[in-house]
PDB file of N, CA and C in Angstrom:
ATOM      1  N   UNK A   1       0.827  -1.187   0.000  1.00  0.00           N
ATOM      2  CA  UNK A   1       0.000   0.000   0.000  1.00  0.00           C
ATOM      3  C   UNK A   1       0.870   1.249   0.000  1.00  0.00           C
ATOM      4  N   UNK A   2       0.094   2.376  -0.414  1.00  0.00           N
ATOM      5  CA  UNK A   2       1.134   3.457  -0.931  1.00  0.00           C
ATOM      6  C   UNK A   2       1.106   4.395   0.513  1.00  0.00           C
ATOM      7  N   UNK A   3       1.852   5.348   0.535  1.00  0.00           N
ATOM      8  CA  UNK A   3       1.725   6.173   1.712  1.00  0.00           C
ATOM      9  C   UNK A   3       0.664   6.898   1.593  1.00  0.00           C
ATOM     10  N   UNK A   4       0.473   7.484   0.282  1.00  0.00           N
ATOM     11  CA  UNK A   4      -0.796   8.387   0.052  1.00  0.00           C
ATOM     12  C   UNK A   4      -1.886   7.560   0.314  1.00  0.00           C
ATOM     13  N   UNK A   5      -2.341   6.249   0.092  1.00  0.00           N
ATOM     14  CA  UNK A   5      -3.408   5.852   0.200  1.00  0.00           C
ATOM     15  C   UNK A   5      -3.764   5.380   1.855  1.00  0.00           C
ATOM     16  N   UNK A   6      -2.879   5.530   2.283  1.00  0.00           N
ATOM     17  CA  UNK A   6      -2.531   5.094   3.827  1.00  0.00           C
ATOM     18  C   UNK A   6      -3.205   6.499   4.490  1.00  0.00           C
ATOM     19  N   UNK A   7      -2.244   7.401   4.233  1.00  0.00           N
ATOM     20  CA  UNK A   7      -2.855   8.796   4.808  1.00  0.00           C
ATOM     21  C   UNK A   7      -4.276   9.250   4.652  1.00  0.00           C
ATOM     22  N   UNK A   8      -4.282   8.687   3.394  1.00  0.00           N
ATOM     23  CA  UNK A   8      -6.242   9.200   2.761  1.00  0.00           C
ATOM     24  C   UNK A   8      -7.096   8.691   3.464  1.00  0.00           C
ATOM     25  N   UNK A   9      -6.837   7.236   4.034  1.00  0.00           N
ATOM     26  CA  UNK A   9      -8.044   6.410   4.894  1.00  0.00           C
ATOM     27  C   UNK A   9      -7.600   6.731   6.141  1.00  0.00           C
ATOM     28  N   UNK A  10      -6.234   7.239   6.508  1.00  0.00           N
ATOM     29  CA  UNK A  10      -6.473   7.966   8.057  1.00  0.00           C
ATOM     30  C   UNK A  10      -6.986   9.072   8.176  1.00  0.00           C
ATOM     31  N   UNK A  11      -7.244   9.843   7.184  1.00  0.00           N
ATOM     32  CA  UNK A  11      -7.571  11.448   6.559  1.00  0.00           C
ATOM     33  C   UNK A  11      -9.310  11.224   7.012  1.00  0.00           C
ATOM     34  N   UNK A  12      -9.636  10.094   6.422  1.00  0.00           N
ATOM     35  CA  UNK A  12     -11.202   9.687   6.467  1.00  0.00           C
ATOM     36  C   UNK A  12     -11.559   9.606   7.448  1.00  0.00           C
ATOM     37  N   UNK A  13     -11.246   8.876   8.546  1.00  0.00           N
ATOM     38  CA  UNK A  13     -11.574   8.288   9.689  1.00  0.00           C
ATOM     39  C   UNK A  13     -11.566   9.388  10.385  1.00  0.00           C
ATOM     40  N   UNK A  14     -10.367  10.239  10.301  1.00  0.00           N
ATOM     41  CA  UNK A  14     -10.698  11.396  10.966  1.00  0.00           C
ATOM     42  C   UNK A  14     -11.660  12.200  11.082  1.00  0.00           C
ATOM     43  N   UNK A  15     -12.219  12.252   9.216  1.00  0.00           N
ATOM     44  CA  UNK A  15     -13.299  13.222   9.047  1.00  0.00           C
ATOM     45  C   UNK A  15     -14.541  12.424   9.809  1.00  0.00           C
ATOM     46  N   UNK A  16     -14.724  11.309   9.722  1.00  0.00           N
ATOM     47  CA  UNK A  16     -15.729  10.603   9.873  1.00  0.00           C
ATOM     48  C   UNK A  16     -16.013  10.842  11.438  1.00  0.00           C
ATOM     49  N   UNK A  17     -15.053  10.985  12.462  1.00  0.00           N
ATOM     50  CA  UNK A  17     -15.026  11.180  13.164  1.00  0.00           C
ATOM     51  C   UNK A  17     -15.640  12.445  14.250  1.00  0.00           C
ATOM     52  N   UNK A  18     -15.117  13.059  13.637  1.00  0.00           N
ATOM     53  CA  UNK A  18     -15.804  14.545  13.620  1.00  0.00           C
ATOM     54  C   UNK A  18     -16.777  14.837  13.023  1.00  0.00           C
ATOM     55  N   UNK A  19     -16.943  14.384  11.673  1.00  0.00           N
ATOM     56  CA  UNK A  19     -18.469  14.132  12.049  1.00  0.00           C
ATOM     57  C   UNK A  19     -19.471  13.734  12.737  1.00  0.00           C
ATOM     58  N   UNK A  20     -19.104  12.907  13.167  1.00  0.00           N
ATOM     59  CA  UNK A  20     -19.700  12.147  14.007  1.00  0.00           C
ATOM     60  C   UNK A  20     -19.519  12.583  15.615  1.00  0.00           C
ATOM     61  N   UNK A  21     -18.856  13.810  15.868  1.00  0.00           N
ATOM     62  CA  UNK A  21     -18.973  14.389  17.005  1.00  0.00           C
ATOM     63  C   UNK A  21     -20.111  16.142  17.035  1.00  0.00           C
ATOM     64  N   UNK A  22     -20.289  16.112  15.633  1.00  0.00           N
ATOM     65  CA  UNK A  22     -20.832  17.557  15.366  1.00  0.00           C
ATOM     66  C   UNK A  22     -22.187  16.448  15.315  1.00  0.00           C
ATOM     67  N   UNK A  23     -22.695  15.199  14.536  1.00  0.00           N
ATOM     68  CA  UNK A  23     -23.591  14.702  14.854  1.00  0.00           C
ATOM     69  C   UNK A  23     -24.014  14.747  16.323  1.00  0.00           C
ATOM     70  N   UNK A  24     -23.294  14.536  16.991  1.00  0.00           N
ATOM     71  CA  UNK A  24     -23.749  14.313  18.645  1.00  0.00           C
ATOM     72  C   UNK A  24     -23.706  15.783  19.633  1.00  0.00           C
ATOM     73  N   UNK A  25     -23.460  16.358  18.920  1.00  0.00           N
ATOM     74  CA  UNK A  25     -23.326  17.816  19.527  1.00  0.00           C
ATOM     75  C   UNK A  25     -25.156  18.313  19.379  1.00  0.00           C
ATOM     76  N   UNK A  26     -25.359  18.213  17.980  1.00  0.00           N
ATOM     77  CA  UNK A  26     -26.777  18.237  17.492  1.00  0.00           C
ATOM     78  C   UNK A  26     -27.833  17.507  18.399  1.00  0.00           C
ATOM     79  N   UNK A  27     -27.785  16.160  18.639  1.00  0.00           N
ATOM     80  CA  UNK A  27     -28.337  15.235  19.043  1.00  0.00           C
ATOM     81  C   UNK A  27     -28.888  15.629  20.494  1.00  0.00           C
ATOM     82  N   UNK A  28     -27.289  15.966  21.588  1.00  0.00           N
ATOM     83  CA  UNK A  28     -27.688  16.258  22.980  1.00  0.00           C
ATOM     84  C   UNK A  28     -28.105  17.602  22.966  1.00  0.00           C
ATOM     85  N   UNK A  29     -28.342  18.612  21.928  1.00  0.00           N
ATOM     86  CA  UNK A  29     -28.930  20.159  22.152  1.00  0.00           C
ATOM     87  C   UNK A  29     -30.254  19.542  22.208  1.00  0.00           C
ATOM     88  N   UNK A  30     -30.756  18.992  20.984  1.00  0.00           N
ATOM     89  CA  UNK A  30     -31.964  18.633  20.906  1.00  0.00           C
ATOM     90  C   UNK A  30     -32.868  18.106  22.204  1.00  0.00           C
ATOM     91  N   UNK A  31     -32.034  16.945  22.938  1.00  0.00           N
ATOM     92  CA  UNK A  31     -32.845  15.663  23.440  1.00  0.00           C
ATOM     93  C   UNK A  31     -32.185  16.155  24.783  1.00  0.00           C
ATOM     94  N   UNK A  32     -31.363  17.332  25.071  1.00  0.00           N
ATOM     95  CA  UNK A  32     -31.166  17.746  25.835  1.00  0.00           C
ATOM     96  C   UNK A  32     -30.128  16.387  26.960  1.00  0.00           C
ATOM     97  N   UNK A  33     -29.407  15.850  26.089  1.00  0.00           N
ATOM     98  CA  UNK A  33     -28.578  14.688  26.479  1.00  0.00           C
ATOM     99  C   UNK A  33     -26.961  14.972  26.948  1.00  0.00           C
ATOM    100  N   UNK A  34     -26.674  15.807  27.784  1.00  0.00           N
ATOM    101  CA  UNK A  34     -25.530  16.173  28.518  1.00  0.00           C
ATOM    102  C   UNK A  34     -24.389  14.984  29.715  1.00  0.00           C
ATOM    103  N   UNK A  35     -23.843  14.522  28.678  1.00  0.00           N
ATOM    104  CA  UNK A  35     -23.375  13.330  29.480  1.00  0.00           C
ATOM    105  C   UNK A  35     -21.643  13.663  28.806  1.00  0.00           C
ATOM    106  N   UNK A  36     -20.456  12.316  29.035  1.00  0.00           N
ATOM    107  CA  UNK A  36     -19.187  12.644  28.827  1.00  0.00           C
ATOM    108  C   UNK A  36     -19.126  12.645  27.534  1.00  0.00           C
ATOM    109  N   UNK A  37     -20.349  11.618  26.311  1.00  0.00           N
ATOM    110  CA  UNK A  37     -19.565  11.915  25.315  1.00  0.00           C
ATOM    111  C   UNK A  37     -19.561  13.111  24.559  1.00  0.00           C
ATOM    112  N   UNK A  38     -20.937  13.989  25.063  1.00  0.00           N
ATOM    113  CA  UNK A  38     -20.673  15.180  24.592  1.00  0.00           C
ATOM    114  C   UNK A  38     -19.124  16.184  24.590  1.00  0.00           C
ATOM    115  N   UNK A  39     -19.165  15.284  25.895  1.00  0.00           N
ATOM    116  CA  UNK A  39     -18.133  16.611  26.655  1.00  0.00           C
ATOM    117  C   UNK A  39     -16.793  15.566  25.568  1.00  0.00           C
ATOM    118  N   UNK A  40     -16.892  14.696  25.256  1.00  0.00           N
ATOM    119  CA  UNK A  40     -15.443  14.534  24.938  1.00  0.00           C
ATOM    120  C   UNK A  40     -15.587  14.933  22.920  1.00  0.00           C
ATOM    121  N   UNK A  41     -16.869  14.882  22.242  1.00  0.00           N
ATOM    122  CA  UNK A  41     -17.465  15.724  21.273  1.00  0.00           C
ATOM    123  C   UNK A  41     -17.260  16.782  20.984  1.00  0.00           C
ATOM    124  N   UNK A  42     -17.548  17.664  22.115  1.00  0.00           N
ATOM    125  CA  UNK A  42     -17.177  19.106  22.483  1.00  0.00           C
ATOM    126  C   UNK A  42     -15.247  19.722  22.456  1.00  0.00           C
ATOM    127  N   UNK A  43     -14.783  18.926  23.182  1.00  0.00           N
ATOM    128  CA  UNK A  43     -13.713  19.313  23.424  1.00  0.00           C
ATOM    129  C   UNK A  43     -12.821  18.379  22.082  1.00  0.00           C
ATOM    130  N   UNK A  44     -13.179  17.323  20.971  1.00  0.00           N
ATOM    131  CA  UNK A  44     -12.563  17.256  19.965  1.00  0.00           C
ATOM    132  C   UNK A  44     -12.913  18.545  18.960  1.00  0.00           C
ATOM    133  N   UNK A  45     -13.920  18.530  18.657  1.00  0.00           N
ATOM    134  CA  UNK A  45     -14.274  19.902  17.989  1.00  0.00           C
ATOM    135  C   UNK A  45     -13.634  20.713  18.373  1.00  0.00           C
ATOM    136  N   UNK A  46     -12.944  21.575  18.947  1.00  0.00           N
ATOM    137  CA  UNK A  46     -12.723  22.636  19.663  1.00  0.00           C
ATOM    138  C   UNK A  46     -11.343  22.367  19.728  1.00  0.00           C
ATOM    139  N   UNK A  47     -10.722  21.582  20.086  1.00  0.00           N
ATOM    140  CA  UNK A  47      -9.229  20.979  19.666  1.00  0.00           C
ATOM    141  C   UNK A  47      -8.968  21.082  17.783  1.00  0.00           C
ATOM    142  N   UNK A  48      -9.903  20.474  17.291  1.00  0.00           N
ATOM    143  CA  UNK A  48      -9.778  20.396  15.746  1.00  0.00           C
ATOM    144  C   UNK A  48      -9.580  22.060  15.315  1.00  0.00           C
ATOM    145  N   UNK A  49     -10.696  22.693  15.602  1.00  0.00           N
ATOM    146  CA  UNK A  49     -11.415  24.066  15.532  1.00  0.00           C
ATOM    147  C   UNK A  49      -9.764  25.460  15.689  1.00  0.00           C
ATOM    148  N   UNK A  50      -8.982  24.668  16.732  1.00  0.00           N
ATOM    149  CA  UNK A  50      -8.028  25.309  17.309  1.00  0.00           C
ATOM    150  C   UNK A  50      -6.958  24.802  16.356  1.00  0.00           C
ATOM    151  N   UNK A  51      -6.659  23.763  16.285  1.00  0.00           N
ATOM    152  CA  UNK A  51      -5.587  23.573  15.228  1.00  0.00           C
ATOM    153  C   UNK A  51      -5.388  24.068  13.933  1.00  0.00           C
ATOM    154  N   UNK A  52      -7.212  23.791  13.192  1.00  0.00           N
ATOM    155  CA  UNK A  52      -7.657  24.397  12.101  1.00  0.00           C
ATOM    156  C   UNK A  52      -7.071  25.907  11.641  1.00  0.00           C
ATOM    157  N   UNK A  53      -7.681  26.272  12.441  1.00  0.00           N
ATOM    158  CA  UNK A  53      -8.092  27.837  12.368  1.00  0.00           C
ATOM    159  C   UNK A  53      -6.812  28.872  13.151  1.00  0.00           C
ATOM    160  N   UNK A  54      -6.526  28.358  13.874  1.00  0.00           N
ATOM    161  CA  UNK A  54      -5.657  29.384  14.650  1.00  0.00           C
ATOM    162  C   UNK A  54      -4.067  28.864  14.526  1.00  0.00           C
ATOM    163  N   UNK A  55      -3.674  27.414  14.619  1.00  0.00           N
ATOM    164  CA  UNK A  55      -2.566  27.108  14.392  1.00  0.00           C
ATOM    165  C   UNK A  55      -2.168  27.239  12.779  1.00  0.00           C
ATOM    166  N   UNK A  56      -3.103  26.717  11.970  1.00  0.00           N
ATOM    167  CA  UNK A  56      -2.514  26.199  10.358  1.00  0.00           C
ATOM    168  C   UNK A  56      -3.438  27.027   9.456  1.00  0.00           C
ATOM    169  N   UNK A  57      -3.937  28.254  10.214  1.00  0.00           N
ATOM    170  CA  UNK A  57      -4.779  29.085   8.871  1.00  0.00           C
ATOM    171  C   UNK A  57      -5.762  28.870   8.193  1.00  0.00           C
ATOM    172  N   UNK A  58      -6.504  27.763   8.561  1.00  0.00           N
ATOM    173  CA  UNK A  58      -7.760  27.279   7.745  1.00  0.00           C
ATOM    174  C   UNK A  58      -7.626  25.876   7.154  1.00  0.00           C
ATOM    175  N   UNK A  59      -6.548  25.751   7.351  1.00  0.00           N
ATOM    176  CA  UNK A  59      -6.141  24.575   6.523  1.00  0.00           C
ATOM    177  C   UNK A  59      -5.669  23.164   7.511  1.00  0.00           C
ATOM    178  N   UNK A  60      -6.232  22.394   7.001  1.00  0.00           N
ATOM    179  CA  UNK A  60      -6.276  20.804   7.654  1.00  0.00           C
ATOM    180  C   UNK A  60      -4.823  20.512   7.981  1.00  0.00           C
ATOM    181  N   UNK A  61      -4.466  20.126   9.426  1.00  0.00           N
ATOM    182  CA  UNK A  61      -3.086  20.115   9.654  1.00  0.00           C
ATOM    183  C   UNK A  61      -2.371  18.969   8.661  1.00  0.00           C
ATOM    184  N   UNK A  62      -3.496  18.021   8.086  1.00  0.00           N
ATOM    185  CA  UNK A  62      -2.633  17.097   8.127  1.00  0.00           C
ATOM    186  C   UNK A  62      -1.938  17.369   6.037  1.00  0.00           C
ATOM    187  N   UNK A  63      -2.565  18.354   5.815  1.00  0.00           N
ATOM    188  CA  UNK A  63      -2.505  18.797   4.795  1.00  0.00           C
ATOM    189  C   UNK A  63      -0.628  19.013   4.079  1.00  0.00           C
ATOM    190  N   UNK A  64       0.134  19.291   5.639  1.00  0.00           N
ATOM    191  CA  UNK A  64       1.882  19.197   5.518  1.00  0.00           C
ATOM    192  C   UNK A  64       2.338  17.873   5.270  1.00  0.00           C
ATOM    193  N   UNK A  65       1.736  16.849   6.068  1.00  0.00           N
ATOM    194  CA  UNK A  65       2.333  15.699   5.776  1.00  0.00           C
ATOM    195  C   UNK A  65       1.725  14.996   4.604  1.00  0.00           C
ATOM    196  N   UNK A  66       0.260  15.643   3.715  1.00  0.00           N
ATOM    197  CA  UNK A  66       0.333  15.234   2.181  1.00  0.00           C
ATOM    198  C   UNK A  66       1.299  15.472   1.137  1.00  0.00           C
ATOM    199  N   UNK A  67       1.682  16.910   1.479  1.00  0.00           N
ATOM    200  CA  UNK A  67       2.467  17.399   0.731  1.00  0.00           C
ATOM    201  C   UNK A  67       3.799  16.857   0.679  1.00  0.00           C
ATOM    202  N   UNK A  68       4.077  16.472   2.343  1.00  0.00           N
ATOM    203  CA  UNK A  68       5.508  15.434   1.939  1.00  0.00           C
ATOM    204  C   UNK A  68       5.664  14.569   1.488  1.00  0.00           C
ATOM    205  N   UNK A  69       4.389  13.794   1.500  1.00  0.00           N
ATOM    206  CA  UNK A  69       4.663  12.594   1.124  1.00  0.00           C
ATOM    207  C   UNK A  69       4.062  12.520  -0.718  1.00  0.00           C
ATOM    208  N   UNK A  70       4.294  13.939  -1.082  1.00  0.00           N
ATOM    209  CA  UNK A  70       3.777  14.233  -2.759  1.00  0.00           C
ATOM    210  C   UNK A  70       2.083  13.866  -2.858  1.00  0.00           C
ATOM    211  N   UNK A  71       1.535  14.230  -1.840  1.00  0.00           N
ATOM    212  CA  UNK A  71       0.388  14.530  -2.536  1.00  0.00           C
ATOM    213  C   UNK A  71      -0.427  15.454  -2.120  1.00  0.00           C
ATOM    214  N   UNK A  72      -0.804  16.363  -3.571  1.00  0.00           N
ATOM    215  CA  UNK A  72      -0.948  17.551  -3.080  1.00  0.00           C
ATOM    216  C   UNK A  72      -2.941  17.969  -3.227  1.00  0.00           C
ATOM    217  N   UNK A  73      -3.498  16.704  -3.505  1.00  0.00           N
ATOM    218  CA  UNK A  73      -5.318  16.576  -3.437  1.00  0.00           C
ATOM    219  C   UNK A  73      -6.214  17.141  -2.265  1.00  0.00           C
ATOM    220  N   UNK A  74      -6.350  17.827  -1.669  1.00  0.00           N
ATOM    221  CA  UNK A  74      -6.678  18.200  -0.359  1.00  0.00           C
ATOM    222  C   UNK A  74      -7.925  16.691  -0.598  1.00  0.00           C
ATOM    223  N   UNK A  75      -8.069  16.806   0.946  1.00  0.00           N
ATOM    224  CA  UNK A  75      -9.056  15.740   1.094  1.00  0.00           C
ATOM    225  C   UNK A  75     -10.509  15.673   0.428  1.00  0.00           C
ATOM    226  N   UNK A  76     -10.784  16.814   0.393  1.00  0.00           N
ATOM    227  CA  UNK A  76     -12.412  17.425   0.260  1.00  0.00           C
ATOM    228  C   UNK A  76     -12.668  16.882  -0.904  1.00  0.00           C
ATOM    229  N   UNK A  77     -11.292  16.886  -2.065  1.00  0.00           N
ATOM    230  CA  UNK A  77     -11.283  17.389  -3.410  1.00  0.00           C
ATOM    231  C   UNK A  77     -11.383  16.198  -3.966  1.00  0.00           C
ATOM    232  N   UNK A  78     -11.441  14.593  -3.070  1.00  0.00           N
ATOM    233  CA  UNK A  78     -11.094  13.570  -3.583  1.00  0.00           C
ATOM    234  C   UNK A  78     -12.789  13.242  -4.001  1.00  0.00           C
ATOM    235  N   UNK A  79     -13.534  13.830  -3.347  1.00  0.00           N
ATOM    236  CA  UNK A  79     -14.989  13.811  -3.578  1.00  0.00           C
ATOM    237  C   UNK A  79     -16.038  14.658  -3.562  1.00  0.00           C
ATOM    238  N   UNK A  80     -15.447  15.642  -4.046  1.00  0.00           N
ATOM    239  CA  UNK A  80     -16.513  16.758  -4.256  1.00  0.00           C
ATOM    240  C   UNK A  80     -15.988  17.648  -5.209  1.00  0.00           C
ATOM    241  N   UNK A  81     -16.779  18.441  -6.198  1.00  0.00           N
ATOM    242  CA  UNK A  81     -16.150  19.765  -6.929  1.00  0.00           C
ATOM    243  C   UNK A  81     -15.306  20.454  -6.039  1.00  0.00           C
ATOM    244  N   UNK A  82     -14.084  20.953  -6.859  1.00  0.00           N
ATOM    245  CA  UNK A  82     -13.541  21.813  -6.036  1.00  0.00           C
ATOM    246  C   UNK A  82     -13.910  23.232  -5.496  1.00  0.00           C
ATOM    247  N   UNK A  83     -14.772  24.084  -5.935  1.00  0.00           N
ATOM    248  CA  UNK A  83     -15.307  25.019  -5.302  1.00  0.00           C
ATOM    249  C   UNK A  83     -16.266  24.594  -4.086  1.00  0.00           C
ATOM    250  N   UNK A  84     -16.778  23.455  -4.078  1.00  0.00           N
ATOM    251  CA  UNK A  84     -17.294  22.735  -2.956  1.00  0.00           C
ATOM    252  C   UNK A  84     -16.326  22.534  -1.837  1.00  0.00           C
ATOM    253  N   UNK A  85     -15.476  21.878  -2.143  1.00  0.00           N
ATOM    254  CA  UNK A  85     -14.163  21.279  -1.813  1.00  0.00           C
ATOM    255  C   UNK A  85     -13.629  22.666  -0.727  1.00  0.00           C
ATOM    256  N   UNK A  86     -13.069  23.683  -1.150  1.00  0.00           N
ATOM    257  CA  UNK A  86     -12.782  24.731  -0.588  1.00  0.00           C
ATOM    258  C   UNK A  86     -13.530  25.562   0.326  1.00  0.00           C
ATOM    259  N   UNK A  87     -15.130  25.085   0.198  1.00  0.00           N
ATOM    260  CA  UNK A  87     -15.810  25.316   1.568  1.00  0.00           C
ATOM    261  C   UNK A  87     -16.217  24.502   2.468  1.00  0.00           C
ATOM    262  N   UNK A  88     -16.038  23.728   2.876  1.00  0.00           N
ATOM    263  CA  UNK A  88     -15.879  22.273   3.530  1.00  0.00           C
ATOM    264  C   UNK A  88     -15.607  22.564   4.559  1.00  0.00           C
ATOM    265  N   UNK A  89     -14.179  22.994   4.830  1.00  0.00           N
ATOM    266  CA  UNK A  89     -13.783  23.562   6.366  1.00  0.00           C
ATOM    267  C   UNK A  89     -14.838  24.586   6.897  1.00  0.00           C
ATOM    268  N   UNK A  90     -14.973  25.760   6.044  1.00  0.00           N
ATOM    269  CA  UNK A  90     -15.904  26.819   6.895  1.00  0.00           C
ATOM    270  C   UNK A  90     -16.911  26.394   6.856  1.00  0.00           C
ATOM    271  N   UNK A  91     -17.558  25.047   6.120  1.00  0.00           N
ATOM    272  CA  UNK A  91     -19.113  25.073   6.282  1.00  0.00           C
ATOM    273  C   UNK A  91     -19.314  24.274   7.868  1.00  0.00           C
ATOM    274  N   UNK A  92     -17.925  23.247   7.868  1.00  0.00           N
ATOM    275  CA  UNK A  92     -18.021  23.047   9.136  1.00  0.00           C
ATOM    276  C   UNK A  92     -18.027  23.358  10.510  1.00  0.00           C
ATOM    277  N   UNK A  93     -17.218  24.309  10.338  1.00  0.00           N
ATOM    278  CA  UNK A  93     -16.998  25.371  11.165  1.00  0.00           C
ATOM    279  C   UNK A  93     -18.355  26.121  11.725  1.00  0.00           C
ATOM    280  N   UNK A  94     -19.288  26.422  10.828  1.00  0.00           N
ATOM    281  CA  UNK A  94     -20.077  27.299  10.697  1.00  0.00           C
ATOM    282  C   UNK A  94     -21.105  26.016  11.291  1.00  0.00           C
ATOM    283  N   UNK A  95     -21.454  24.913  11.044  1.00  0.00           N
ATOM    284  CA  UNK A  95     -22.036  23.858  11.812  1.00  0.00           C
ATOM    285  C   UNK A  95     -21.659  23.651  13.253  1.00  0.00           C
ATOM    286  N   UNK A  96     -20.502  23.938  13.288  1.00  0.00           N
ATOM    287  CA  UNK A  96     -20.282  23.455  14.700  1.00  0.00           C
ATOM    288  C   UNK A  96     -20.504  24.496  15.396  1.00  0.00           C
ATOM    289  N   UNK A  97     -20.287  26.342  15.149  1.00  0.00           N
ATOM    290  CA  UNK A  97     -20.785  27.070  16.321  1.00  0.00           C
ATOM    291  C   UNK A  97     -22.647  27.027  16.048  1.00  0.00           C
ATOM    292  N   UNK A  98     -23.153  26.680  14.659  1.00  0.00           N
ATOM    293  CA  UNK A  98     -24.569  26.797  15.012  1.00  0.00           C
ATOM    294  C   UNK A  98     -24.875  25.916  16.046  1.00  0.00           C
ATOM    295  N   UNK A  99     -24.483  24.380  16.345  1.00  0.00           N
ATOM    296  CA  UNK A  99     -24.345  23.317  17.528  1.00  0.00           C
ATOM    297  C   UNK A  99     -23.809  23.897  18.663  1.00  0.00           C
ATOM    298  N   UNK A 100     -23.287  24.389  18.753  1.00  0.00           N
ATOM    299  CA  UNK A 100     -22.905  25.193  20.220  1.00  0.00           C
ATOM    300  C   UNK A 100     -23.655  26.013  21.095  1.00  0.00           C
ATOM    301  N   UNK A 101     -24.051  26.762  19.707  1.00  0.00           N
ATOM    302  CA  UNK A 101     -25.049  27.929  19.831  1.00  0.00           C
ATOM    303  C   UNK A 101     -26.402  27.502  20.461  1.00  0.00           C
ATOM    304  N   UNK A 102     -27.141  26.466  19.916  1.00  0.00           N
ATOM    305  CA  UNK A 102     -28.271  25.443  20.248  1.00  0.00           C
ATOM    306  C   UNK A 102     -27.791  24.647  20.895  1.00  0.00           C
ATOM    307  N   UNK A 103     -27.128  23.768  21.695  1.00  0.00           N
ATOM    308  CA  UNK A 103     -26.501  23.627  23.127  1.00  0.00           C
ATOM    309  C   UNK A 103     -26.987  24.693  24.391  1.00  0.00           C
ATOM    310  N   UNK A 104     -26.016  25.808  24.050  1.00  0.00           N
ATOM    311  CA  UNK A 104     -26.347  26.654  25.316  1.00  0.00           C
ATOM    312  C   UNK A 104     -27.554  27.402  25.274  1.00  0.00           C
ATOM    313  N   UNK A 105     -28.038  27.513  24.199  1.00  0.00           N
ATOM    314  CA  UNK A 105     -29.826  27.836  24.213  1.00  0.00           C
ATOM    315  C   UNK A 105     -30.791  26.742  25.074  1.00  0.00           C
ATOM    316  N   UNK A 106     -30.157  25.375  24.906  1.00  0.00           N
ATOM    317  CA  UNK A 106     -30.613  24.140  25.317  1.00  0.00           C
ATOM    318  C   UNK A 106     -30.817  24.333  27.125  1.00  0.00           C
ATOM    319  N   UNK A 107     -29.205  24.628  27.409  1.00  0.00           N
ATOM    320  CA  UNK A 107     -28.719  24.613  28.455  1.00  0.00           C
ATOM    321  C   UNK A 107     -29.454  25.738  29.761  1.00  0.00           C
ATOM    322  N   UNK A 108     -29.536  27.098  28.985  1.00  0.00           N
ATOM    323  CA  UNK A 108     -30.442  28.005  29.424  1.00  0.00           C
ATOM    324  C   UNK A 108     -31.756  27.777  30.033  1.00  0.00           C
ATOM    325  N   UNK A 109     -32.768  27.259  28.343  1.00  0.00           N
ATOM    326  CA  UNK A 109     -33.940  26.705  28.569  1.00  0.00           C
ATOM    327  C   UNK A 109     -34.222  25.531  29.859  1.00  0.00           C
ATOM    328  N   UNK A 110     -33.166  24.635  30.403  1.00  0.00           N
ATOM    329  CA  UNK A 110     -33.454  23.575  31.133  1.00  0.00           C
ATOM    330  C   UNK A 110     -33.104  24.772  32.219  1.00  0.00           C
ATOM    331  N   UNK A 111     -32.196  25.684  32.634  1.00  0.00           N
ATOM    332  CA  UNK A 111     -32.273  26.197  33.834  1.00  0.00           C
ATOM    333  C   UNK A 111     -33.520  27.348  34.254  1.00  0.00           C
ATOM    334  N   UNK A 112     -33.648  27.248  33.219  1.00  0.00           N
ATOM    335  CA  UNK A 112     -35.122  28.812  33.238  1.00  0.00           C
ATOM    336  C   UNK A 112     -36.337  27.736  33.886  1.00  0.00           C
ATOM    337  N   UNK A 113     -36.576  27.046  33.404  1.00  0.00           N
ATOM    338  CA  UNK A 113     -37.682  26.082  33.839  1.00  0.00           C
ATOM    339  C   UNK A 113     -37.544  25.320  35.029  1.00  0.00           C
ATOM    340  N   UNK A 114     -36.434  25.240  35.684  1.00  0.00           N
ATOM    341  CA  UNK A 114     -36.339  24.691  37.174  1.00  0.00           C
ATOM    342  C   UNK A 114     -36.648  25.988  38.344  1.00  0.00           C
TER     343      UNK A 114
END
């Protein structure tokens, strides 16, 4: 197996991952479900969010070690148009504070009513 194809399915899992934590971010605003995996949901997002954005400029950290290893496809791009492709990060971004946002609306609402 090649290195690039190695990195691409760790590239995935990652995304899949985080998805799957912005899924559950959604889930406990809703159903009002405040337990650890939020909190460990919460604090990957927000780790990602921080690396993303404030350490590497917008751009997927792991995006240096494609380039070393010669490949230069951003992830997005392996399945989507590229003008799609290039909003991917901020659309996520933009998902995860609307989930935050509806969280502590969540969070409010359960203390207003006690």
């Amino acid at each position: 197996m090649s290195k690039v194809f190695i990195l691409r399915v760790f590239h995935g899992i990652f995304a899949v991952y985080f998805i799957l934590c912005l899924i559950y971010l959604y889930y406990a605003a809703v159903f009002a479900k405040f337990d650890f995996v939020l909190l460990i949901a919460v604090v990957s997002l927000a780790v990602e969010g921080l690396l993303v954005f404030i350490v590497n400029n917008g751009d997927c950290p792991l995006i240096h070690v494609q380039r070393k290893i010669g490949d230069e496809t951003p992830f997005f791009s392996l399945f989507m148009p590229k003008k799609m492709a290039k909003q991917a990060i901020p659309t996520f971004a933009k998902l995860t504070w609307a989930g935050v946002g509806l969280l502590v609306i969540r969070l409010i609402l359960i203390n207003v009513q006690r």
